[in-house]
C-alpha atoms as a PDB file:
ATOM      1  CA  UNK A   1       4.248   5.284   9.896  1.00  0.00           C
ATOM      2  CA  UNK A   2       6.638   3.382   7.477  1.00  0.00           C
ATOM      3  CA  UNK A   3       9.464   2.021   9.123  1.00  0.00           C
ATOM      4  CA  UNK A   4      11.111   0.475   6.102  1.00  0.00           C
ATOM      5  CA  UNK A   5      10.660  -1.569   3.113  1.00  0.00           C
ATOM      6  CA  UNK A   6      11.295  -5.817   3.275  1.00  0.00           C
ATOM      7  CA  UNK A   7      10.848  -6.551  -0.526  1.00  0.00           C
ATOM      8  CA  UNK A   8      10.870  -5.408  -3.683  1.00  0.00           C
ATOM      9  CA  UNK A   9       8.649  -3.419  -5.635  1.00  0.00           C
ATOM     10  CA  UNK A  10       5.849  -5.606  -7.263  1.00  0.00           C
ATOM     11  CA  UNK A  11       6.227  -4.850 -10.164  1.00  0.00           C
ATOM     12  CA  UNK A  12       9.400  -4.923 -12.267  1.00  0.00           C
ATOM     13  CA  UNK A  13      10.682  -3.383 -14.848  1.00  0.00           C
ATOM     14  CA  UNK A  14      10.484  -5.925 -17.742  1.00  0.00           C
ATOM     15  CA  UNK A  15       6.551  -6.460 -16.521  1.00  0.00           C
ATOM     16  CA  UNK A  16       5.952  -2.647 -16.812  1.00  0.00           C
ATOM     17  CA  UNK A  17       7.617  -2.385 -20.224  1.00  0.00           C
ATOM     18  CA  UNK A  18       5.720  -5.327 -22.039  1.00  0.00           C
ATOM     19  CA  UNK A  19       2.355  -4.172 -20.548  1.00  0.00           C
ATOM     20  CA  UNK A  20       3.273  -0.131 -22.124  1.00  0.00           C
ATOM     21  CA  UNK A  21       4.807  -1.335 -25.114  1.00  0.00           C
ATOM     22  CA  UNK A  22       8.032   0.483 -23.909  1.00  0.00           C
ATOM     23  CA  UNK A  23      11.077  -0.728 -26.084  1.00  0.00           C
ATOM     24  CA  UNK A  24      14.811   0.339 -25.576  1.00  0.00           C
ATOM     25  CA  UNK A  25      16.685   0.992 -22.261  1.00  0.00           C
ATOM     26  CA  UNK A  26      16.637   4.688 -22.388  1.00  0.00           C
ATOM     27  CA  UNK A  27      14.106   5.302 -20.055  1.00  0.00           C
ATOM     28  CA  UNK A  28      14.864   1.857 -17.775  1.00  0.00           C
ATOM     29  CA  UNK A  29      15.828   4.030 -14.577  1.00  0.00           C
ATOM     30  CA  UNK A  30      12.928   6.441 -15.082  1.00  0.00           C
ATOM     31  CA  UNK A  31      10.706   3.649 -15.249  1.00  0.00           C
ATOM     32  CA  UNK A  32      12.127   1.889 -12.219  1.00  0.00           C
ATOM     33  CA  UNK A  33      12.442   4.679  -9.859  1.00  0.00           C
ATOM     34  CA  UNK A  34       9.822   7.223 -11.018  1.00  0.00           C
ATOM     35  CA  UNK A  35       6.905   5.197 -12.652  1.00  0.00           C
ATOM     36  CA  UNK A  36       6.787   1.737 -10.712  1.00  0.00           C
ATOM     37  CA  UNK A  37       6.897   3.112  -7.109  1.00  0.00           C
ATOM     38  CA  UNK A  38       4.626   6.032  -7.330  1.00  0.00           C
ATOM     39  CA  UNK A  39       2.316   3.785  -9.166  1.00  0.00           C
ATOM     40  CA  UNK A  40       2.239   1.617  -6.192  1.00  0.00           C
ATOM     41  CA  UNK A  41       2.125   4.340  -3.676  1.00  0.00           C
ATOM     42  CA  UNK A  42      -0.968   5.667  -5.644  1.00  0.00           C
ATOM     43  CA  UNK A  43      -2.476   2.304  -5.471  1.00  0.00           C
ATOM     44  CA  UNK A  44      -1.960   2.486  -1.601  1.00  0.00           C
ATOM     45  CA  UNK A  45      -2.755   5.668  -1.031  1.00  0.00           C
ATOM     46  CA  UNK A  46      -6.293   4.954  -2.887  1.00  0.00           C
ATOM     47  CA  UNK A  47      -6.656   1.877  -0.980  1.00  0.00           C
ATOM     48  CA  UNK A  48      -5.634   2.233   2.521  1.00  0.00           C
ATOM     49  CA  UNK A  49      -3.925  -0.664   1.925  1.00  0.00           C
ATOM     50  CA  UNK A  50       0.042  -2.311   1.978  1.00  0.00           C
ATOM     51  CA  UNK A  51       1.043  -3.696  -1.506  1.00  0.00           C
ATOM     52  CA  UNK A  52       4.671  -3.591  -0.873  1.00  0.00           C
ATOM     53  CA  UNK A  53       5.599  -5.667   2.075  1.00  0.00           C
ATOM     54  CA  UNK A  54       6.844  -3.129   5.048  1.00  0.00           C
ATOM     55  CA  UNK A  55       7.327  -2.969   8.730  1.00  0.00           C
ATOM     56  CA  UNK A  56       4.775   0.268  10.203  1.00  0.00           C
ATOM     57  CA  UNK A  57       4.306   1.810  13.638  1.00  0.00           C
ATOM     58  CA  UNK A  58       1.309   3.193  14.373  1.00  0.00           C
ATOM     59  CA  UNK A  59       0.075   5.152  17.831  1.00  0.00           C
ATOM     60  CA  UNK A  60      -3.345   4.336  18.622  1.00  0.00           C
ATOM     61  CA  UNK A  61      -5.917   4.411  21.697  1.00  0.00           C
ATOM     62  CA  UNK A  62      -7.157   0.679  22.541  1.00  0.00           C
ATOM     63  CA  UNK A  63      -9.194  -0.877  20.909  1.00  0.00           C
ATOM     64  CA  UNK A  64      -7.950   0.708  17.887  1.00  0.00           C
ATOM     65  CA  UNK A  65      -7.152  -0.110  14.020  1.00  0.00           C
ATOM     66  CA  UNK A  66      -4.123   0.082  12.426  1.00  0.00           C
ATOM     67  CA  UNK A  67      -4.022   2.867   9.585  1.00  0.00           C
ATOM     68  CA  UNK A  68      -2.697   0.444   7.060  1.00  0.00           C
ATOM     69  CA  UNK A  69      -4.792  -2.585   5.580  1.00  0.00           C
ATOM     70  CA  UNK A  70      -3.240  -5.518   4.210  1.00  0.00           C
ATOM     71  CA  UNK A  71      -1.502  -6.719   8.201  1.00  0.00           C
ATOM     72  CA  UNK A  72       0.516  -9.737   7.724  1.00  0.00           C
ATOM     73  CA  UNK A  73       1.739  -9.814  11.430  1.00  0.00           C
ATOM     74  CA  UNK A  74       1.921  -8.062  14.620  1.00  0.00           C
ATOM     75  CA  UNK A  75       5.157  -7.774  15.484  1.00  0.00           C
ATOM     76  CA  UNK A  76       4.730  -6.055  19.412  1.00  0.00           C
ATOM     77  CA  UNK A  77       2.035  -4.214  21.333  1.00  0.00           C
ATOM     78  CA  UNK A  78       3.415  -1.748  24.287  1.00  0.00           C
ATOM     79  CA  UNK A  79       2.003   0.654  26.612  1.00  0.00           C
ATOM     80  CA  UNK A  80       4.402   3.133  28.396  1.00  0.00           C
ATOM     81  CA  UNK A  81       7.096   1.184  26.577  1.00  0.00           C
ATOM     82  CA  UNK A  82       5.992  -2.472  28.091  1.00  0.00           C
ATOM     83  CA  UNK A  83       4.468  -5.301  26.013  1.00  0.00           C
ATOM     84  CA  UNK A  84       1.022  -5.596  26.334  1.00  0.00           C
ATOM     85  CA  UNK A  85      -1.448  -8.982  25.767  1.00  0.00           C
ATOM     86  CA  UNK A  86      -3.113  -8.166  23.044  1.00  0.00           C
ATOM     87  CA  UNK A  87      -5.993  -9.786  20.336  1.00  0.00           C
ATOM     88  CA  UNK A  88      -6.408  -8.759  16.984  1.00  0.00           C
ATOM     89  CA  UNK A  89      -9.323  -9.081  14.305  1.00  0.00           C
ATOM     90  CA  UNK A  90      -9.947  -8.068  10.683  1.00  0.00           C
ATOM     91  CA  UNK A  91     -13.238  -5.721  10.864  1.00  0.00           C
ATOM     92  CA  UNK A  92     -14.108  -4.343   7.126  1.00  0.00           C
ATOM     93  CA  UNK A  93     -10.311  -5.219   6.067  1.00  0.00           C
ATOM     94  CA  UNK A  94      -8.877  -2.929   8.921  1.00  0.00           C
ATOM     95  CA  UNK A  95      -6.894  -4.730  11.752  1.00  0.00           C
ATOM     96  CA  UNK A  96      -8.447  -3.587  15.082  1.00  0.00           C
ATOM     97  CA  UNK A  97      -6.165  -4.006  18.385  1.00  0.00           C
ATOM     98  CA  UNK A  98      -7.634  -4.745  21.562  1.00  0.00           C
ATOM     99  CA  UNK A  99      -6.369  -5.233  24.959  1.00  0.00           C
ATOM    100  CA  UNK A 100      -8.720  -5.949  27.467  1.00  0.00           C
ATOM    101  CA  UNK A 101      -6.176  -4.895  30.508  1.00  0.00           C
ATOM    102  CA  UNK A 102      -5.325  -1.593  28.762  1.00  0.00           C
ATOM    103  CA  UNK A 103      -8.498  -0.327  27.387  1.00  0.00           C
ATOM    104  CA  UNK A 104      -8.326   3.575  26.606  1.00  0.00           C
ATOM    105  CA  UNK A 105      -4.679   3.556  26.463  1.00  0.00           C
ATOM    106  CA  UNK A 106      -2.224   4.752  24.061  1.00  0.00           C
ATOM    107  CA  UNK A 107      -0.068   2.234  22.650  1.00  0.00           C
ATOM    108  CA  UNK A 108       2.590   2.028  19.806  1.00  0.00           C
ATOM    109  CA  UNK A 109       2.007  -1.099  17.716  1.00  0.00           C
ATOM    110  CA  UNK A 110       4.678  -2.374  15.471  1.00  0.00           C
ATOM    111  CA  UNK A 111       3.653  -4.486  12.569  1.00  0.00           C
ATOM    112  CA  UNK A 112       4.285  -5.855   8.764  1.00  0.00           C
ATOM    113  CA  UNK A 113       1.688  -5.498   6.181  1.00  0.00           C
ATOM    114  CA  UNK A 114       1.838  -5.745   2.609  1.00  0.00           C
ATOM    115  CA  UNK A 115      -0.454  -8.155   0.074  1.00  0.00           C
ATOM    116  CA  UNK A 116       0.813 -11.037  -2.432  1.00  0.00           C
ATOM    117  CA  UNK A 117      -0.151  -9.188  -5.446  1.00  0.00           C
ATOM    118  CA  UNK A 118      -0.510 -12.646  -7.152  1.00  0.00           C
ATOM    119  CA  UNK A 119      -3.681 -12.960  -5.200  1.00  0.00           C
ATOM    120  CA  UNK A 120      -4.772  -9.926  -6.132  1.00  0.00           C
ATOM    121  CA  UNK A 121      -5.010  -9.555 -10.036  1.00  0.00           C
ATOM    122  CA  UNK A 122      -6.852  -6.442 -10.423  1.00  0.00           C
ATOM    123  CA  UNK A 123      -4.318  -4.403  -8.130  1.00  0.00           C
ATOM    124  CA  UNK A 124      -1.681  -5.830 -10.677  1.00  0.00           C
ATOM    125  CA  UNK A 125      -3.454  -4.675 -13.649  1.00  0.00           C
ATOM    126  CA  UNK A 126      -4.436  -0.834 -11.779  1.00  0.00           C
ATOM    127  CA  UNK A 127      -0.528  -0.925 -10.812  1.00  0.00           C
ATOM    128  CA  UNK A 128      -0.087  -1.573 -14.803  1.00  0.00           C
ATOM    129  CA  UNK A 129      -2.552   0.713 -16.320  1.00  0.00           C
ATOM    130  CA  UNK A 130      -1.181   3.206 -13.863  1.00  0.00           C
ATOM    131  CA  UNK A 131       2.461   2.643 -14.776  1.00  0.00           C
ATOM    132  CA  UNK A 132       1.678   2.795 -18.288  1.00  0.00           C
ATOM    133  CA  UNK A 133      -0.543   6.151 -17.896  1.00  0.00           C
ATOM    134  CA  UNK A 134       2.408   7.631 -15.731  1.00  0.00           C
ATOM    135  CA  UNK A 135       4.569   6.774 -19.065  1.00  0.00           C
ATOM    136  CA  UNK A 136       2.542   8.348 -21.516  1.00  0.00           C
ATOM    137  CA  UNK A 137       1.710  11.483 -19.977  1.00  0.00           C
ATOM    138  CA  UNK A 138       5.268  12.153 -17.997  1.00  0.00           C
ATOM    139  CA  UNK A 139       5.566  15.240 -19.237  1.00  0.00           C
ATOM    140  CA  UNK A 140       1.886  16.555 -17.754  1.00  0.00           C
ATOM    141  CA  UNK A 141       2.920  14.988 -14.558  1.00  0.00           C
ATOM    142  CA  UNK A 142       6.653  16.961 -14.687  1.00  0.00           C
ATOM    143  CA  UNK A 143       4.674  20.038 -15.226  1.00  0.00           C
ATOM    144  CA  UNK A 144       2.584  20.290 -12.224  1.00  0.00           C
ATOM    145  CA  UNK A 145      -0.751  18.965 -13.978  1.00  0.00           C
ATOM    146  CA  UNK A 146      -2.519  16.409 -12.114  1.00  0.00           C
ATOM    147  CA  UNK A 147      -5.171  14.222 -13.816  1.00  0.00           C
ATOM    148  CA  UNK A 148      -6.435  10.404 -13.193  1.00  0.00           C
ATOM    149  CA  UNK A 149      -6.783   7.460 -15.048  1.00  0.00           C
ATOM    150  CA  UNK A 150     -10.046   6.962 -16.508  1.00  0.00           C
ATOM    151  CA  UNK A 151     -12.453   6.290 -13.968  1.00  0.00           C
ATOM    152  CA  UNK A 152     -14.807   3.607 -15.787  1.00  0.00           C
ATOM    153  CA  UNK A 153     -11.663   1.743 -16.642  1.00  0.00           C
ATOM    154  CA  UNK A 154     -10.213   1.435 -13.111  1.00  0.00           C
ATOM    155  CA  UNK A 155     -12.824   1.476  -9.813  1.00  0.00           C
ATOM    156  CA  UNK A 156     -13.043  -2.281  -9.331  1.00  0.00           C
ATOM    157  CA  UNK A 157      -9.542  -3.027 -10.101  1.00  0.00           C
ATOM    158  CA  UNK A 158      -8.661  -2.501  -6.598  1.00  0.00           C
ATOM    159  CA  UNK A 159     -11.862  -3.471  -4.820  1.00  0.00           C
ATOM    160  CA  UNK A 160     -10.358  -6.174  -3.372  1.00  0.00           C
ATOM    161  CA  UNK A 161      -7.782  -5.112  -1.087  1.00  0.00           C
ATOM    162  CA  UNK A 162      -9.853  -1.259  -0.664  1.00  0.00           C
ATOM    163  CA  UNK A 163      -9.662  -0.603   3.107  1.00  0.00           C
ATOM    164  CA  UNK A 164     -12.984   1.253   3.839  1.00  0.00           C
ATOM    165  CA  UNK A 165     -12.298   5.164   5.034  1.00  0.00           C
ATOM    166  CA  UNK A 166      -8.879   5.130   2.758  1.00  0.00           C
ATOM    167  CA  UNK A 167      -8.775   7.708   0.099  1.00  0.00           C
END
């Protein structure tokens, strides 16, 4: 569960306009608060993974993974509300929790994921296309009509932060 955000979005306003050929500042706070994040949140939901650097909870039974790829740090690890010793290991890009004095336990884990989209180019350029797309057809998106990018243009742009199981 999102606790709350610690950045900014990655990608800003001036990016997202060059990339769609957007000129003008009519549509600047459209852009910015209803085109950048849910193009981001798509990319995460698809994913299963962080872009935007946040702090999470999640509830899970040990040894568990975390529901959201892209773990930067763990911040605490408790059972019945007491810190636990814990290890940690990246299996197929999930983060998987174990605690060797606590296995089969619930416990609430507290942590910050998110990527450096510099690192990751082809998330930047889905983010774009996505942006861009969200631009150009607003007006199917205000009206309830759901389609996707093109397929064939945008499967391995993400590949490589794609959390198996996600989306």
């Amino acid at each position: 569960m999102l606790i709350e955000y610690i950045n900014a979005e990655p990608l800003t306003l001036d990016e997202v306009k060059l990339h769609a050929r957007i000129d003008g500042v009519d549509d600047d706070d459209a852009i910015e608060l209803g085109i950048i994040p849910p193009a981001r949140a798509m990319a995460e939901a698809k994913t299963g993974c962080a872009i935007r650097t946040a702090r999470y909870t999640d509830t899970i039974t040990l040894p568990g993974s975390l529901a959201v790829g892209g773990v930067i740090a763990i911040e605490s690890v408790k059972v019945d509300g007491v810190t636990v010793t814990y290890t940690s290991a990246e299996v197929a890009r999930r983060t998987v929790i174990t605690s060797v004095e606590n296995e089969t336990k619930t416990a609430v884990v507290t942590y910050t994921a998110g990527i450096d989209i510099a690192k990751h180019p082809g998330a930047r350029a889905w983010m774009l296309l996505a942006c861009a797309w969200l631009y150009a057809d607003r007006e199917l998106v205000r009206d309830g009509n759901k389609t996707e990018m093109p397929r064939y243009i945008t499967d391995t742009l993400l590949m490589s932060i794609d959390v198996p199981g996600a989306l």
